[in-house]
N, C-alpha and C. Protein backbone atom coordinates (compact mmCIF):
# COMPACT_ATOMS: atom_id res chain seq x y z
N UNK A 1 -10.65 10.32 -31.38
CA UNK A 1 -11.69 11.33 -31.44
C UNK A 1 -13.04 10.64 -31.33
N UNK A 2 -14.08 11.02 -30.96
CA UNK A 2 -15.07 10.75 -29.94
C UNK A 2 -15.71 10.61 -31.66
N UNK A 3 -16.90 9.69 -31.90
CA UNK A 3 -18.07 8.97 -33.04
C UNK A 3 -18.49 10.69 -33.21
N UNK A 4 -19.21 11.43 -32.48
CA UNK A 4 -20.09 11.98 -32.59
C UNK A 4 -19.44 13.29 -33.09
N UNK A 5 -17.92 13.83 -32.46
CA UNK A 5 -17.26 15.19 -33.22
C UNK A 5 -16.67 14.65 -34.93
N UNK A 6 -16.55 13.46 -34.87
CA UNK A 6 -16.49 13.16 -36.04
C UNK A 6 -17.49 13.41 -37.17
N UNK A 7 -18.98 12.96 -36.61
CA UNK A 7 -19.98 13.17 -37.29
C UNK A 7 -19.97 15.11 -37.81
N UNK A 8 -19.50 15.70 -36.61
CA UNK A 8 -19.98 16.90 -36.87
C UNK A 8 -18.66 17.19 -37.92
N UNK A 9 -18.09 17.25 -37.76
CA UNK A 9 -16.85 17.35 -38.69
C UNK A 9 -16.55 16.23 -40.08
N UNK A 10 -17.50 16.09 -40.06
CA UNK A 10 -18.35 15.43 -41.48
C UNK A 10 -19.21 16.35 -42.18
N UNK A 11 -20.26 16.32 -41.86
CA UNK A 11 -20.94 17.21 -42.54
C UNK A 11 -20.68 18.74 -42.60
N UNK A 12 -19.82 18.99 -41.87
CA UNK A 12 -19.52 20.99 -42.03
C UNK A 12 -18.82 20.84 -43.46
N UNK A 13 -17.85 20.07 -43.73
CA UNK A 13 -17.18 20.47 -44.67
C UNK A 13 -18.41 19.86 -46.34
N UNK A 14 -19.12 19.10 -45.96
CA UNK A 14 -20.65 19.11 -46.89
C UNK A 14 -21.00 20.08 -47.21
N UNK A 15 -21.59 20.51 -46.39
CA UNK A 15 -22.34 21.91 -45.81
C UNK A 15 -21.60 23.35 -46.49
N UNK A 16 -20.23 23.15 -46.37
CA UNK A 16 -19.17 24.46 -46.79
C UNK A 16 -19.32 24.09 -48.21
N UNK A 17 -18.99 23.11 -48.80
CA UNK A 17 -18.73 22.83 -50.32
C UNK A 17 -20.36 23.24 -50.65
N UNK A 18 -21.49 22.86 -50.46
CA UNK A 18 -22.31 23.44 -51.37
C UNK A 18 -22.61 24.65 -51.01
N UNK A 19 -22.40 25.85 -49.86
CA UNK A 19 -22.30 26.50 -50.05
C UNK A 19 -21.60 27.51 -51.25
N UNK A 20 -20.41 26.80 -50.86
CA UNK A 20 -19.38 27.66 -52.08
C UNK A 20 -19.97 27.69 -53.59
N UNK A 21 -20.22 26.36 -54.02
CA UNK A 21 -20.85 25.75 -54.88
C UNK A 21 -22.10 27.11 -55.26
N UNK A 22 -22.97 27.09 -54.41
CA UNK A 22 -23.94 28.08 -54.53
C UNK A 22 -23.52 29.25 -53.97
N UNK A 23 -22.47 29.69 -54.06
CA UNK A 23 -22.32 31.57 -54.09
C UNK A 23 -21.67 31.20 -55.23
N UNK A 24 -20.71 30.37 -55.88
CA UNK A 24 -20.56 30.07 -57.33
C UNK A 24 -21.22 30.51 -58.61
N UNK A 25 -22.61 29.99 -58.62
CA UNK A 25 -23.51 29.92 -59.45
C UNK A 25 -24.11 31.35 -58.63
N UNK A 26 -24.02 31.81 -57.62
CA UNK A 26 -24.87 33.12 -57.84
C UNK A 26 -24.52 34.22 -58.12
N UNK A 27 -22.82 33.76 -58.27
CA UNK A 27 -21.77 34.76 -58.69
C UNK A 27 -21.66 34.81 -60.51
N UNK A 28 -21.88 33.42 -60.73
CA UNK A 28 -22.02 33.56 -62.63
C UNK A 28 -23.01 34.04 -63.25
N UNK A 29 -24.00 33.76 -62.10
CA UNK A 29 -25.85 34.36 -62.32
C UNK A 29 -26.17 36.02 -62.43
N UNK A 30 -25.05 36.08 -61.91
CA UNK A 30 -25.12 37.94 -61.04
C UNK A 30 -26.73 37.93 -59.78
N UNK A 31 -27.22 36.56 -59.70
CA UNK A 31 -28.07 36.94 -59.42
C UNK A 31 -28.25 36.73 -58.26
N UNK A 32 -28.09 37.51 -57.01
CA UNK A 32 -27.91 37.27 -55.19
C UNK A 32 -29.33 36.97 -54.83
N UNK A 33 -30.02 36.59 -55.32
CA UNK A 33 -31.57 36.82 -54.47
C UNK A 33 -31.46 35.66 -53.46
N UNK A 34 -30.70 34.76 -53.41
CA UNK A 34 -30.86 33.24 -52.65
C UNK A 34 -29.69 33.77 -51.28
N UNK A 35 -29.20 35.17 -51.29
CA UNK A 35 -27.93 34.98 -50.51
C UNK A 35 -28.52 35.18 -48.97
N UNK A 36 -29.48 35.15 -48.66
CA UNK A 36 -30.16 34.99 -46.93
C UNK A 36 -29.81 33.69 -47.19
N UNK A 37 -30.53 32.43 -47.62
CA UNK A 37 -30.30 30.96 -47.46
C UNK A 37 -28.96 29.99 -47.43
N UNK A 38 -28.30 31.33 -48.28
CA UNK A 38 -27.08 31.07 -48.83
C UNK A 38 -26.19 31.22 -47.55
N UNK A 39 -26.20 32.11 -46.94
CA UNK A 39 -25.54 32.48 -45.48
C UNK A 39 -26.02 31.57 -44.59
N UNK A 40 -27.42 31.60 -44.03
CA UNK A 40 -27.58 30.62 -43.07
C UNK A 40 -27.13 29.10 -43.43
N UNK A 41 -26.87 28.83 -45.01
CA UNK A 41 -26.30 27.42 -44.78
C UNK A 41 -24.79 27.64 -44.38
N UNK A 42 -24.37 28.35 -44.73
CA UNK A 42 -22.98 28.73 -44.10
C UNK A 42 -23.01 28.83 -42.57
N UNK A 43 -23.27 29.29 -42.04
CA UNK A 43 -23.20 30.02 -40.43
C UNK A 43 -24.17 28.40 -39.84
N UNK A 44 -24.87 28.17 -40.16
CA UNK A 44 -25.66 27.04 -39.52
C UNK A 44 -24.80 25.50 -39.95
N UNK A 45 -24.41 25.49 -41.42
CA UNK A 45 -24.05 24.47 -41.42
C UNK A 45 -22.61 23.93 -41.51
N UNK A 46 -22.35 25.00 -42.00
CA UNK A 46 -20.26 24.74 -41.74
C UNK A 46 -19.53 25.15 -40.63
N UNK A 47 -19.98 26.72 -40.14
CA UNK A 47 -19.61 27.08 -38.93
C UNK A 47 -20.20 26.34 -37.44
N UNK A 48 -21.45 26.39 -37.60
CA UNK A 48 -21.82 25.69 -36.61
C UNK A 48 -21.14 24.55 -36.01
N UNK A 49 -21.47 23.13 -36.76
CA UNK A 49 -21.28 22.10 -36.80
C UNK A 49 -19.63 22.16 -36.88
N UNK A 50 -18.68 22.99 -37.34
CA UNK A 50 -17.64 22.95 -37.09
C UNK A 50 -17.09 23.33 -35.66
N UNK A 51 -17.72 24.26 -35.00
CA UNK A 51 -17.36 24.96 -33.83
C UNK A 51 -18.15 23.47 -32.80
N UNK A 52 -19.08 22.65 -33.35
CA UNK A 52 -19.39 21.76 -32.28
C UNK A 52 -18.66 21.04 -32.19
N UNK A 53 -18.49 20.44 -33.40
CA UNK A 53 -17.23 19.25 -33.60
C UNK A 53 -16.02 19.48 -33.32
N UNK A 54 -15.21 21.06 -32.93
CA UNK A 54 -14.16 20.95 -32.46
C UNK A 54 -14.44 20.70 -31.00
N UNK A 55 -15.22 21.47 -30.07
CA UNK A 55 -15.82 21.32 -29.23
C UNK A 55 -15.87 20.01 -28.46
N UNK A 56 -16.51 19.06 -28.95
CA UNK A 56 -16.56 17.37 -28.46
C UNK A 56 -15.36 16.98 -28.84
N UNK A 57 -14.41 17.44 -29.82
CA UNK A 57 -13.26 16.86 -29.92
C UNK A 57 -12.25 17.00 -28.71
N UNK A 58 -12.33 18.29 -28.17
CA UNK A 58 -11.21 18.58 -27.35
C UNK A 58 -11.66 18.08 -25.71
N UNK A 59 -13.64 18.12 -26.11
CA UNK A 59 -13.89 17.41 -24.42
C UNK A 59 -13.64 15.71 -24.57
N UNK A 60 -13.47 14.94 -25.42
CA UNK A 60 -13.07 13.78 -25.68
C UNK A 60 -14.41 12.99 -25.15
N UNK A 61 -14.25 12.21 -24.08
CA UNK A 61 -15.43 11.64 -23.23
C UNK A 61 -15.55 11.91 -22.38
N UNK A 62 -15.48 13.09 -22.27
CA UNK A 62 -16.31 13.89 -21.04
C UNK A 62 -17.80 14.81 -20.96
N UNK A 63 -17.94 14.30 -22.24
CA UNK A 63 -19.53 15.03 -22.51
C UNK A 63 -20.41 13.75 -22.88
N UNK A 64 -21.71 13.72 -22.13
CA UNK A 64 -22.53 12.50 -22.64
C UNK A 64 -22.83 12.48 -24.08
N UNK A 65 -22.22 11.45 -24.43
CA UNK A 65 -22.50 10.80 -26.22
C UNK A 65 -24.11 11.18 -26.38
N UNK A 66 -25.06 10.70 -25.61
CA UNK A 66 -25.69 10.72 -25.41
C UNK A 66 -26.64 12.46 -25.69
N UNK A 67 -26.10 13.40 -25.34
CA UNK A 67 -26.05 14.64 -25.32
C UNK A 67 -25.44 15.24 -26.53
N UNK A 68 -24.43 14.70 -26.93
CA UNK A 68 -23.81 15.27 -28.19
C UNK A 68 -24.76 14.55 -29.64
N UNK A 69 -24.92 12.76 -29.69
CA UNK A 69 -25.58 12.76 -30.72
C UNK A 69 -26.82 13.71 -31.12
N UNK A 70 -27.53 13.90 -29.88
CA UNK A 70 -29.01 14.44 -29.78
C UNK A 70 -28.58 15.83 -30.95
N UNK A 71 -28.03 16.91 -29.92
CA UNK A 71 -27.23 18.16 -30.72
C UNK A 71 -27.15 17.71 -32.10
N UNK A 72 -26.25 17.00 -32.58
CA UNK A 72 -25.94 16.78 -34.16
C UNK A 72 -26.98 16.29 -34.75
N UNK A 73 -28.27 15.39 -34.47
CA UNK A 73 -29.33 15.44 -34.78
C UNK A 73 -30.40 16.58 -34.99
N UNK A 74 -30.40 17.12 -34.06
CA UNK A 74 -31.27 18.46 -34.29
C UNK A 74 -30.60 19.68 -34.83
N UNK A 75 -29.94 19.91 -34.61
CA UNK A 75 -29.26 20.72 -35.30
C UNK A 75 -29.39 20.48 -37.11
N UNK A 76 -28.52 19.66 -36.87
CA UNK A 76 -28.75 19.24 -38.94
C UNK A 76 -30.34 18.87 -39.35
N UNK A 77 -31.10 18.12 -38.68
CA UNK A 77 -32.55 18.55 -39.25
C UNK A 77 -32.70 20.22 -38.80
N UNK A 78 -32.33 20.88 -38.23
CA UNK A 78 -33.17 22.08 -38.43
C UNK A 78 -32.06 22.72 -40.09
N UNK A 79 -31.11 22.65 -40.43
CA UNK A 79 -30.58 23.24 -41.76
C UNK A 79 -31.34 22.62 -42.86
N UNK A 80 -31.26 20.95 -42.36
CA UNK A 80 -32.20 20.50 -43.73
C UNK A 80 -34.06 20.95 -43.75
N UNK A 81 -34.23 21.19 -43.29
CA UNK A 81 -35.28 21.92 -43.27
C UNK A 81 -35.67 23.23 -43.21
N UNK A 82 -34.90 24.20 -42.51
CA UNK A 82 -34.78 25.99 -43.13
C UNK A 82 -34.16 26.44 -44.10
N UNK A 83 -32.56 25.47 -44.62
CA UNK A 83 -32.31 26.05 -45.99
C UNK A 83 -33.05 25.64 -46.71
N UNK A 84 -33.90 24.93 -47.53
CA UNK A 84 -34.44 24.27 -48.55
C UNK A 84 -35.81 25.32 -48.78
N UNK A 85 -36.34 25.43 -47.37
CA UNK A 85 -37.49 26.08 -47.26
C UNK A 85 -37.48 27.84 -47.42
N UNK A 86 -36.36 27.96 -47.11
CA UNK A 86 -36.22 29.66 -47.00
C UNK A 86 -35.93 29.89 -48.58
N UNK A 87 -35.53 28.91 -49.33
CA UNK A 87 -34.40 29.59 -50.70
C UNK A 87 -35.77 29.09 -51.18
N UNK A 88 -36.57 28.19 -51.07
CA UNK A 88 -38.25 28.49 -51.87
C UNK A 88 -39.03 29.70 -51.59
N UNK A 89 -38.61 29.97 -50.20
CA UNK A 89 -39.67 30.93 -50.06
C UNK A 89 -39.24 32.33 -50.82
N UNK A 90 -37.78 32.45 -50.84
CA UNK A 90 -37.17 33.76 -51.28
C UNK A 90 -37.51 33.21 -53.52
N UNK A 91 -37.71 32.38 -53.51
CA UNK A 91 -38.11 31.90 -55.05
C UNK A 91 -39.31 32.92 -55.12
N UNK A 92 -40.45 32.28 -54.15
CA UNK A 92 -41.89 32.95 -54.45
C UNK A 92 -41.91 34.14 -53.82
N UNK A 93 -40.97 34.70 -53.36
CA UNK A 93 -41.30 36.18 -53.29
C UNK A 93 -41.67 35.96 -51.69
N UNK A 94 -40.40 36.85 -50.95
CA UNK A 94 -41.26 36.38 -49.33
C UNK A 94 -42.44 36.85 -48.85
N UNK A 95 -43.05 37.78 -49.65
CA UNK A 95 -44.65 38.32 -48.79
C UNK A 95 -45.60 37.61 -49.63
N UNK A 96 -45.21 36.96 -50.47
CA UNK A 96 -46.49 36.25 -51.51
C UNK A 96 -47.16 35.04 -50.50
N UNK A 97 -48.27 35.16 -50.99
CA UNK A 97 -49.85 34.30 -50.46
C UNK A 97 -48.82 32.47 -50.33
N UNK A 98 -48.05 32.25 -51.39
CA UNK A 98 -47.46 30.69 -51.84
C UNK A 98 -46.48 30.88 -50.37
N UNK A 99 -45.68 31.90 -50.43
CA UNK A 99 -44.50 31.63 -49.38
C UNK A 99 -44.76 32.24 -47.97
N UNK A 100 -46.00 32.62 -47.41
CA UNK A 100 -46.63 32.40 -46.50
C UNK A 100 -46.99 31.18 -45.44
N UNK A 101 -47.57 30.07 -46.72
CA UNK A 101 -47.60 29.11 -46.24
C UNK A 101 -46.90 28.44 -45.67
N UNK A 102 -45.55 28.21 -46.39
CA UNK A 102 -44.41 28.19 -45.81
C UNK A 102 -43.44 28.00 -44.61
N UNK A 103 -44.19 29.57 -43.72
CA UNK A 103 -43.92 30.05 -42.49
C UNK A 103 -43.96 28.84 -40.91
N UNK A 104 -44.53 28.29 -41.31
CA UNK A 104 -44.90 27.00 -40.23
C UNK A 104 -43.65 26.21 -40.22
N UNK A 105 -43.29 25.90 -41.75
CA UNK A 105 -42.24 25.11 -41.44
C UNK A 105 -40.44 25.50 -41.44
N UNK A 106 -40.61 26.93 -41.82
CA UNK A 106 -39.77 27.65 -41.47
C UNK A 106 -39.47 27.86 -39.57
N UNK A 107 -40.78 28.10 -38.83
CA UNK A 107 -40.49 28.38 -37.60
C UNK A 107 -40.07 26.89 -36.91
N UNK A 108 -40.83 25.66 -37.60
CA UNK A 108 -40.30 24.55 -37.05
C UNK A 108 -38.55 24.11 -37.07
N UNK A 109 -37.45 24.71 -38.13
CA UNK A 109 -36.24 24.41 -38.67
C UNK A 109 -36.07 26.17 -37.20
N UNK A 110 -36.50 26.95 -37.28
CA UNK A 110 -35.59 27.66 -36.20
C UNK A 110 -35.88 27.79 -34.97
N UNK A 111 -37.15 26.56 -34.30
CA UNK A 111 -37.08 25.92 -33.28
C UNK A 111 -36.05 24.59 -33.13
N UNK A 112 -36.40 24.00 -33.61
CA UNK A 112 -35.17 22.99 -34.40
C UNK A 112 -33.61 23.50 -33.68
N UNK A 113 -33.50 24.60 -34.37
CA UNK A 113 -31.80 24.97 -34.43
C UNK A 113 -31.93 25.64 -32.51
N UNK A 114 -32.89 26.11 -32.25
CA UNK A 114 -32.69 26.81 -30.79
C UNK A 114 -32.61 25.37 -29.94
N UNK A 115 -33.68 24.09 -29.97
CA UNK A 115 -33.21 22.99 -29.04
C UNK A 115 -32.02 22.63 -29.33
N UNK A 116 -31.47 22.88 -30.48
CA UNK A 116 -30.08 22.14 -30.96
C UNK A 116 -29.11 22.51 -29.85
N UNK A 117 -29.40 24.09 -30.28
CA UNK A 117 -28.35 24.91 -29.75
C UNK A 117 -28.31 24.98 -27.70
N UNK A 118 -29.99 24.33 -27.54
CA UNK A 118 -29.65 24.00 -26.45
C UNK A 118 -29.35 22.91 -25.86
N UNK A 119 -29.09 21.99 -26.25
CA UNK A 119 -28.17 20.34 -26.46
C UNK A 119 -26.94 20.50 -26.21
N UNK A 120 -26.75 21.36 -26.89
CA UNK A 120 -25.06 21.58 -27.23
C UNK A 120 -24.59 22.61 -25.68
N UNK A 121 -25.32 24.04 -25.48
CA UNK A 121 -25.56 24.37 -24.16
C UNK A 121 -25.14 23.12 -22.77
N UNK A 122 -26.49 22.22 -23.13
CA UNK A 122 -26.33 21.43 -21.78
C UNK A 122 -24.67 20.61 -21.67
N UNK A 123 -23.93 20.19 -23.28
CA UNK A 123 -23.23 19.51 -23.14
C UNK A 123 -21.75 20.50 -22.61
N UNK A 124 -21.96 21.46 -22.88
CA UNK A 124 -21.13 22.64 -22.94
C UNK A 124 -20.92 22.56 -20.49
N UNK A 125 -22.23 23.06 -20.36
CA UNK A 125 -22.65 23.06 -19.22
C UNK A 125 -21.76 21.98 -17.79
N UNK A 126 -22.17 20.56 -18.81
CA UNK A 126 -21.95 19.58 -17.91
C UNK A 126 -20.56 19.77 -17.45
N UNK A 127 -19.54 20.07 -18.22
CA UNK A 127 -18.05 20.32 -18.11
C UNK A 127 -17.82 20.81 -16.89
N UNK A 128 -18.90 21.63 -16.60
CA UNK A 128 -18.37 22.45 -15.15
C UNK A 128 -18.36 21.78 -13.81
N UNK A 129 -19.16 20.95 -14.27
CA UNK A 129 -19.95 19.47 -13.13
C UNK A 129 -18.49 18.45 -12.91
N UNK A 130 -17.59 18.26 -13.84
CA UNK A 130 -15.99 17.56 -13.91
C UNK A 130 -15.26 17.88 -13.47
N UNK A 131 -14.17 17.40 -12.62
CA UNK A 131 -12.82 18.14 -11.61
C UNK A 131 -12.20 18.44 -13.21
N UNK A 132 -11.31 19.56 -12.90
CA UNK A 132 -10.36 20.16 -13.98
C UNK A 132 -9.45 19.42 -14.40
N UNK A 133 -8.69 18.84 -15.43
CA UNK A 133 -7.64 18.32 -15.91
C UNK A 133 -5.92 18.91 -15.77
């Protein structure tokens, strides 16, 4: 299996455990207010990164390494940077003056995840460019 589906299939199952972890505690809390952040670390960071990493697994070396590290790079900085930031902002109340500020680096984590997602696109892409197996 190819360095880089490995990587991704590393961190999803990270990514899944503190999820769980935190619908855990928001399930003993009764208290859901974190469950937007709570989902996108799910869907961004377990599903995602899982659906990439099977992905490069099954193209083996037929997708540029090159193309796939990039993807698993941007991609995971854009989670580490929109979950952390969104579950503060949903702390201070999302229309408050504090979690306003915010907003900048929120749009930077879901630019982030759109180049990711177009990394992964191009590597997706190139396949078609390969005689069939």
């Amino acid at each position: 299996m190819p360095r880089h589906a490995l990587a991704f299939f590393t961190v999803a199952p990270i990514y899944g455990l503190a999820g769980m972890v935190w619908g855990m505690v928001m399930a003993a809390s009764a208290d859901h207010g974190m469950m937007p952040a709570h989902a996108h670390l799910n869907l961004l960071g377990l599903m995602l990164n899982g659906l990439m990493g099977t992905f490069y697994a099954l193209a083996g070396d037929k997708v540029s390494g090159r193309w796939a590290w990039a993807n698993f790079v941007i991609s995971n900085a854009a989670v580490l940077i929109m979950i952390p930031t969104l579950a503060q902002m949903l702390t201070l109340g999302e229309g408050s003056p504090a979690a306003l500020k915010l907003v900048p680096i929120i749009v930077t984590g879901e630019i982030l995840a759109v180049v990711g997602m177009l990394a992964f696109l191009v590597s997706v892409v190139t396949l078609w460019r390969k005689p069939a197996a």
